[in-house]
PDB file of N, CA and C in Angstrom:
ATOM      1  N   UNK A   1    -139.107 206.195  25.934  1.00  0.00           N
ATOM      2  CA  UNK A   1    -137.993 205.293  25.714  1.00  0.00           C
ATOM      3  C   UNK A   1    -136.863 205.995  24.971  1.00  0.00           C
ATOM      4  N   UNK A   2    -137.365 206.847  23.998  1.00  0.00           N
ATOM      5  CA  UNK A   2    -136.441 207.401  23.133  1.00  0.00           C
ATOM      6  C   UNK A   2    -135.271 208.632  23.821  1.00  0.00           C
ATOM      7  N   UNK A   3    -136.426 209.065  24.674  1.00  0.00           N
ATOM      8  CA  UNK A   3    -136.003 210.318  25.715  1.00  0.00           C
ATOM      9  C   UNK A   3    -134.591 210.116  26.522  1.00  0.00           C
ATOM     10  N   UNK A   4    -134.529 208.486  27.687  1.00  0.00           N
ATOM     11  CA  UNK A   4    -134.119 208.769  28.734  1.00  0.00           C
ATOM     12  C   UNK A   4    -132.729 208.044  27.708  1.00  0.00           C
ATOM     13  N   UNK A   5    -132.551 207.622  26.107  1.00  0.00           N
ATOM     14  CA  UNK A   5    -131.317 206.501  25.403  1.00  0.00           C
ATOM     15  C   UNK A   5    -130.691 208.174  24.959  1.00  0.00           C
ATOM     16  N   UNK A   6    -131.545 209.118  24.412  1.00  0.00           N
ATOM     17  CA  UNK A   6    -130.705 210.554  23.882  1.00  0.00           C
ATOM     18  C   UNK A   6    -130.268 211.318  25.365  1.00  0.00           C
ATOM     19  N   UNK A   7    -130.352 210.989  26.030  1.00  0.00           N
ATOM     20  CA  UNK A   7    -130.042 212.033  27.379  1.00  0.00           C
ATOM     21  C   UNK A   7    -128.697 210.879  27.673  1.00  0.00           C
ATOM     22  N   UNK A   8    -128.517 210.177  27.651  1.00  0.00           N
ATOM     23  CA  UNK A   8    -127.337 209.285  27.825  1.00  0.00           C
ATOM     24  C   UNK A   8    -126.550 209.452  26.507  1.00  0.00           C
ATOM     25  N   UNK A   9    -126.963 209.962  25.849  1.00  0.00           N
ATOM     26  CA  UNK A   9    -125.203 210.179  24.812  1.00  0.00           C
ATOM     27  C   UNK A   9    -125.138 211.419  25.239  1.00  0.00           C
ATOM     28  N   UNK A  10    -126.185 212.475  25.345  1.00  0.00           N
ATOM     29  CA  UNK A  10    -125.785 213.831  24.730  1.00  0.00           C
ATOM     30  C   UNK A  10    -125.304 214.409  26.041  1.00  0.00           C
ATOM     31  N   UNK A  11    -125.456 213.417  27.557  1.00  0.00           N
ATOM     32  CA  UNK A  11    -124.025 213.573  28.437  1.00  0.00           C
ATOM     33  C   UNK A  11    -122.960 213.031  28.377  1.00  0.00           C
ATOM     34  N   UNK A  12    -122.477 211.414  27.484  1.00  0.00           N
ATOM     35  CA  UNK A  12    -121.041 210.833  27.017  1.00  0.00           C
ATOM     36  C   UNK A  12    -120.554 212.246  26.362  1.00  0.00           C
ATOM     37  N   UNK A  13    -121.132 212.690  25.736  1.00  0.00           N
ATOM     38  CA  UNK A  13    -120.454 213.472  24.092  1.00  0.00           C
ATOM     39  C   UNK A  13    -120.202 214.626  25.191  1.00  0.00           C
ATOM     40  N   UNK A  14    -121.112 215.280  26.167  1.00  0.00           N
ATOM     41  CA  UNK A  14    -120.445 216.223  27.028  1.00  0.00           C
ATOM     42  C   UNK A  14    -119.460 216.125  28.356  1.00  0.00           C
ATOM     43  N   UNK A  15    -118.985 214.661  28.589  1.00  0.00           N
ATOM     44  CA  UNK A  15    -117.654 214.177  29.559  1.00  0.00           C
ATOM     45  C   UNK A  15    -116.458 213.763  28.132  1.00  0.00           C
ATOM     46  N   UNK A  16    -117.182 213.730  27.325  1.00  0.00           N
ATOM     47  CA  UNK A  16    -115.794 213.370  26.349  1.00  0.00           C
ATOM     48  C   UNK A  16    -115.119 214.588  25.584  1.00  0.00           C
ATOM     49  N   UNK A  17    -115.990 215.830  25.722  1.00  0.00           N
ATOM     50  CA  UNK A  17    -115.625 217.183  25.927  1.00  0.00           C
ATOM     51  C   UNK A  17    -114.495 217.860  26.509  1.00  0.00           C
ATOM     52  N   UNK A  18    -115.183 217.060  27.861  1.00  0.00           N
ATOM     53  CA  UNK A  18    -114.458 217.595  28.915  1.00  0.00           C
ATOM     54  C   UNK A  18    -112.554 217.175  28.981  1.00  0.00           C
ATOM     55  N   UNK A  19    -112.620 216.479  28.696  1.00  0.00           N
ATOM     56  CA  UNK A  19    -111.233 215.691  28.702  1.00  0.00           C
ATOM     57  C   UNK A  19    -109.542 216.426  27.465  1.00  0.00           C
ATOM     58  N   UNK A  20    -108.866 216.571  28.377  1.00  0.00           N
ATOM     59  CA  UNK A  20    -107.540 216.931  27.894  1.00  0.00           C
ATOM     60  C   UNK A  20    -106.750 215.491  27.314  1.00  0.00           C
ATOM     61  N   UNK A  21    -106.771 215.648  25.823  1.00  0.00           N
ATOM     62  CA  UNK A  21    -105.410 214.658  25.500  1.00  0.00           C
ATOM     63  C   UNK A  21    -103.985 214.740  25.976  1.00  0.00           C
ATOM     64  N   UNK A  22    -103.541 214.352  27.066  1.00  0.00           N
ATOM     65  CA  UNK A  22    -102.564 214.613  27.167  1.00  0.00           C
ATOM     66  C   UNK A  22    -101.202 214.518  26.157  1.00  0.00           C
ATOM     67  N   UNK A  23    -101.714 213.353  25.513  1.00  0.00           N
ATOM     68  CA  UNK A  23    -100.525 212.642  24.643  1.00  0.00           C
ATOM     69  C   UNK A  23    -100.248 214.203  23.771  1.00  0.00           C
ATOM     70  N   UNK A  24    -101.570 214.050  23.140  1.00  0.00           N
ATOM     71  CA  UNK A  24    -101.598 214.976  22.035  1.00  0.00           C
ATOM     72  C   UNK A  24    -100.751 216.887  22.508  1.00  0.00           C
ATOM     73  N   UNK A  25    -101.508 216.744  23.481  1.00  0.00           N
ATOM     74  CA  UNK A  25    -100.891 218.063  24.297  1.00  0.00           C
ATOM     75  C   UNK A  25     -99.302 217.705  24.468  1.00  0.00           C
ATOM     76  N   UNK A  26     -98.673 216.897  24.374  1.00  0.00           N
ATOM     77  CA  UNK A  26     -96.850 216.972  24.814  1.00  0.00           C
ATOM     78  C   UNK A  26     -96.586 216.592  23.276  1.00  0.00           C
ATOM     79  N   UNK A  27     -97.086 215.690  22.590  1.00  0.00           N
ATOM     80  CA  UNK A  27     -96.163 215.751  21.212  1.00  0.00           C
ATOM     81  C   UNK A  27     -96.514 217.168  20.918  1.00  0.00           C
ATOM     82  N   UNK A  28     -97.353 217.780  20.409  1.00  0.00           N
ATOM     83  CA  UNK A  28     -97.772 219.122  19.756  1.00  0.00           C
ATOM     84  C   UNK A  28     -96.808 220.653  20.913  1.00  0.00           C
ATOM     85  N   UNK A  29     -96.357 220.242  21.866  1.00  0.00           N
ATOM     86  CA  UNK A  29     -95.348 220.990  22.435  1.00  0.00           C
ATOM     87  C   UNK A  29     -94.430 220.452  22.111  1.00  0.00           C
ATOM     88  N   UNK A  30     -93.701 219.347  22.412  1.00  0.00           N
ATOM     89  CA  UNK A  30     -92.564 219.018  21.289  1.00  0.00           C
ATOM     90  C   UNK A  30     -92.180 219.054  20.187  1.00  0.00           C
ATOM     91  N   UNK A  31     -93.046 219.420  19.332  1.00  0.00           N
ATOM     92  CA  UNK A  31     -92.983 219.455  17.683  1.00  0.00           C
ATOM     93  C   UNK A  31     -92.821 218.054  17.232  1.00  0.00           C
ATOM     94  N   UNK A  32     -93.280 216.978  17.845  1.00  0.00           N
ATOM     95  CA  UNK A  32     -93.154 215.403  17.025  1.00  0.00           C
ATOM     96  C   UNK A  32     -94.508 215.581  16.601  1.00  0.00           C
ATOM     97  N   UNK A  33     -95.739 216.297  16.807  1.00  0.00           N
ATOM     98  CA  UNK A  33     -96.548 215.657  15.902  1.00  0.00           C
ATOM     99  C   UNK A  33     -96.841 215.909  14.524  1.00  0.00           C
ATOM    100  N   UNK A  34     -95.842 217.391  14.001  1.00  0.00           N
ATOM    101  CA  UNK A  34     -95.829 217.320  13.024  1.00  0.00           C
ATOM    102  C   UNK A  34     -95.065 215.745  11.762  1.00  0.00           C
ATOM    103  N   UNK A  35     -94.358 215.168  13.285  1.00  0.00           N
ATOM    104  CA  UNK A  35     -93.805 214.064  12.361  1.00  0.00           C
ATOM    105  C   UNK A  35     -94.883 212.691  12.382  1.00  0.00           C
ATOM    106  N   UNK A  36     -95.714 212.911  13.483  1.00  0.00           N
ATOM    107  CA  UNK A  36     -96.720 212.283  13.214  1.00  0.00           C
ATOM    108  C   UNK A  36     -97.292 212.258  11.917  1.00  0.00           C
ATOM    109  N   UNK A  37     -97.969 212.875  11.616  1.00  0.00           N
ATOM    110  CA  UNK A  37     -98.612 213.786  10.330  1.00  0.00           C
ATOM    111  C   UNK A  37     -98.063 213.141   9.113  1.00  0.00           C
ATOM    112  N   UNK A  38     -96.584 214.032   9.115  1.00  0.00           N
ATOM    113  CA  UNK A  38     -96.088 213.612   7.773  1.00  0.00           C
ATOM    114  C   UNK A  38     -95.764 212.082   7.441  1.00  0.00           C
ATOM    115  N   UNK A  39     -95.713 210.728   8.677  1.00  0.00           N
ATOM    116  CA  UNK A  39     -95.833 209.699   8.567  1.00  0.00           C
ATOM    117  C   UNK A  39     -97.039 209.316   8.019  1.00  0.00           C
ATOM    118  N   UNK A  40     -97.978 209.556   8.834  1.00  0.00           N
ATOM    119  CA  UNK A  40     -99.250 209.449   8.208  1.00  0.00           C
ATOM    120  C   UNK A  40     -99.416 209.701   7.183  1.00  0.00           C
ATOM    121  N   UNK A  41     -99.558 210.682   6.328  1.00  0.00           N
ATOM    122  CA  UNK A  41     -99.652 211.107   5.282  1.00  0.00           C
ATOM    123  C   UNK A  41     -98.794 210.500   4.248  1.00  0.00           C
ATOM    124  N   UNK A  42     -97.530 210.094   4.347  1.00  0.00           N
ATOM    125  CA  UNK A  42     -96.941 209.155   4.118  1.00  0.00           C
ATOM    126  C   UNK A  42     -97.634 207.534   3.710  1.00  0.00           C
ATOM    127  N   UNK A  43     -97.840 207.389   4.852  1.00  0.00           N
ATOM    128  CA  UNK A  43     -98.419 205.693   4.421  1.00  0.00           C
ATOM    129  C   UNK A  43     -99.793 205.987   3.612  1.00  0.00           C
ATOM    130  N   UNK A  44    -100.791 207.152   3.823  1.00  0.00           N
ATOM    131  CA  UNK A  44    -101.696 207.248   2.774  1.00  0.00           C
ATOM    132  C   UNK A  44    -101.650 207.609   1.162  1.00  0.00           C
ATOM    133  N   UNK A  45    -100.228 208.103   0.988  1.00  0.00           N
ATOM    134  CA  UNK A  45    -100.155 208.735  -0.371  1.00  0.00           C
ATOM    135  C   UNK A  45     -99.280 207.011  -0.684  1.00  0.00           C
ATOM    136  N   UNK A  46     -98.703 206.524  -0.332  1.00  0.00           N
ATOM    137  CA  UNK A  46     -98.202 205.072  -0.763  1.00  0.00           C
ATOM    138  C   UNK A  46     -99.287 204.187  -0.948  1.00  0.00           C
ATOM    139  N   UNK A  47    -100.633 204.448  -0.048  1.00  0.00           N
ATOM    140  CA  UNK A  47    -101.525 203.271  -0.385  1.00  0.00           C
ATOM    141  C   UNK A  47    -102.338 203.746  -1.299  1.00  0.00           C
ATOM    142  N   UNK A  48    -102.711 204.829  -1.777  1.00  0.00           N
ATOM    143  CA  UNK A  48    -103.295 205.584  -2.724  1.00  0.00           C
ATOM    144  C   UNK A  48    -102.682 205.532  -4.036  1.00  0.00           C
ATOM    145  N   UNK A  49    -101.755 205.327  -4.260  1.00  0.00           N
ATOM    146  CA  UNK A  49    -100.412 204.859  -5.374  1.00  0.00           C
ATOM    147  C   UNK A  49    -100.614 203.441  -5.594  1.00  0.00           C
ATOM    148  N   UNK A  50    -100.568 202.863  -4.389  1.00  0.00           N
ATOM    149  CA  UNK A  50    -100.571 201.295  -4.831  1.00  0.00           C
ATOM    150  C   UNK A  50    -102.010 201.103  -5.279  1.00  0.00           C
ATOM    151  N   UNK A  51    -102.959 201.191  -4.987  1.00  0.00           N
ATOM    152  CA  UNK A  51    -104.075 200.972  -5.654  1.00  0.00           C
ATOM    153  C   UNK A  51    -104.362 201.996  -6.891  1.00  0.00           C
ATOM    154  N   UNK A  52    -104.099 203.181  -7.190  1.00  0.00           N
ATOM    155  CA  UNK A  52    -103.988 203.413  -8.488  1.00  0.00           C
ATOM    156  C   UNK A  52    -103.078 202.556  -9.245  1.00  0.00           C
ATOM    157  N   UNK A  53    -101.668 201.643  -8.908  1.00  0.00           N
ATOM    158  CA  UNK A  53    -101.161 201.229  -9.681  1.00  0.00           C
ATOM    159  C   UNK A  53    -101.989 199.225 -10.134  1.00  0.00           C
ATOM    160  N   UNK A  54    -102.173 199.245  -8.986  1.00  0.00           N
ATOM    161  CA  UNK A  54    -103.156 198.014  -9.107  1.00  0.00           C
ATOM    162  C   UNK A  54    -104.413 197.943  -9.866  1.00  0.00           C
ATOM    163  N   UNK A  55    -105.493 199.089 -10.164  1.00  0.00           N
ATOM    164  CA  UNK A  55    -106.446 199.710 -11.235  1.00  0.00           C
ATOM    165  C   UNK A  55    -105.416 199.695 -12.482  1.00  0.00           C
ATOM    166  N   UNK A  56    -104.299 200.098 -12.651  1.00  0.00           N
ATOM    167  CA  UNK A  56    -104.175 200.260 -14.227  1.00  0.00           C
ATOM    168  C   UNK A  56    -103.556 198.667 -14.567  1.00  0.00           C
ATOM    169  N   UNK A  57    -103.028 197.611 -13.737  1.00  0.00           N
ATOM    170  CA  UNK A  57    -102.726 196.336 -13.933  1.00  0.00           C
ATOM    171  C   UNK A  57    -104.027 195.924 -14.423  1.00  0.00           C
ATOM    172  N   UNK A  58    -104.981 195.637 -13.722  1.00  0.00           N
ATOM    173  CA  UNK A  58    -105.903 195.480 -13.698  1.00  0.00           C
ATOM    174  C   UNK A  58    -106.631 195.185 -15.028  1.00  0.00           C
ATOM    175  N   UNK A  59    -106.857 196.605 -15.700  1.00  0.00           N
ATOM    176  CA  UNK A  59    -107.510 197.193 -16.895  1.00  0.00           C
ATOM    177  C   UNK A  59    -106.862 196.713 -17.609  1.00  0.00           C
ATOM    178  N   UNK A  60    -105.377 196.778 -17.411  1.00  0.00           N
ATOM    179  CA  UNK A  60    -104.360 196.124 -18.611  1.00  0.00           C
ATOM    180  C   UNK A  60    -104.813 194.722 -19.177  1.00  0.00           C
ATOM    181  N   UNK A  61    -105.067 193.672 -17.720  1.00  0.00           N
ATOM    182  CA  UNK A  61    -105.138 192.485 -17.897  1.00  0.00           C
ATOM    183  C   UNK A  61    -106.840 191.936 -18.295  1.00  0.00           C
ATOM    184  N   UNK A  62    -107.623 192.873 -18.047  1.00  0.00           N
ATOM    185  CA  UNK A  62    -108.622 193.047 -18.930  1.00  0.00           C
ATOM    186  C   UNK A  62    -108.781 193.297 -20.125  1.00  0.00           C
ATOM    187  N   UNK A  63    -107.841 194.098 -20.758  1.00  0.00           N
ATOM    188  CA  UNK A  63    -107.702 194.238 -22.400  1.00  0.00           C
ATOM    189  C   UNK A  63    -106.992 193.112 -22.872  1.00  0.00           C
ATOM    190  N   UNK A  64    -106.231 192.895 -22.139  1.00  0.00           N
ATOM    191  CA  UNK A  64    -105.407 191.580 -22.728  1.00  0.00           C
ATOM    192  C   UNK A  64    -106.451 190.424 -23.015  1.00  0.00           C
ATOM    193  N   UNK A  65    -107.009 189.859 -21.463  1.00  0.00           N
ATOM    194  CA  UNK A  65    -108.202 188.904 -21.702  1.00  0.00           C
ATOM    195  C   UNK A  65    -109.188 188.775 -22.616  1.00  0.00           C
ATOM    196  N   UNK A  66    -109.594 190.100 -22.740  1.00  0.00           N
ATOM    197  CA  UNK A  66    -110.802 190.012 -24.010  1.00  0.00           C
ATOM    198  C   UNK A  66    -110.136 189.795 -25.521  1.00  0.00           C
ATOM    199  N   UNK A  67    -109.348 190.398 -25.611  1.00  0.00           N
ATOM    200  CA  UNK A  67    -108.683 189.521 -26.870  1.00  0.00           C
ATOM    201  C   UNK A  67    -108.775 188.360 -27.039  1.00  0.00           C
ATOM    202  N   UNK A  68    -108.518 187.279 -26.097  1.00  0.00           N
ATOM    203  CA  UNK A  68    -108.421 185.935 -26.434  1.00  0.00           C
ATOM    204  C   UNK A  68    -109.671 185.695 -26.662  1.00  0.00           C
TER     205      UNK A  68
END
């Protein structure tokens, strides 16, 4: 049973091999995917900010609370 379920991925994983991104192949000759990238990277360093800034609210309003 185990045999004939691993012989069916470990040919998906070798047709998904096989395959050319095209997309990826024309931005990366155009030079847009470096602007890909830096978007990306973009929205992750903003959401990485906002939740460090949301942790120190946070803690704040925890010190505050235990006071009362």
């Amino acid at each position: 049973m185990i045999l004939p379920v691993a012989g069916l991925f470990t040919s998906a994983v070798c047709v998904a091999q096989e395959k050319e991104v095209a997309m990826a192949d024309t931005m990366r000759s155009n030079g847009k995917i470096y602007i890909v990238v830096a978007v990306c990277l973009t929205i992750l360093v903003g959401l990485f900010l906002y939740v460090i800034s949301l942790d120190r609210k946070i803690k704040r309003l925890e010190k505050e609370g235990g006071r009362s």
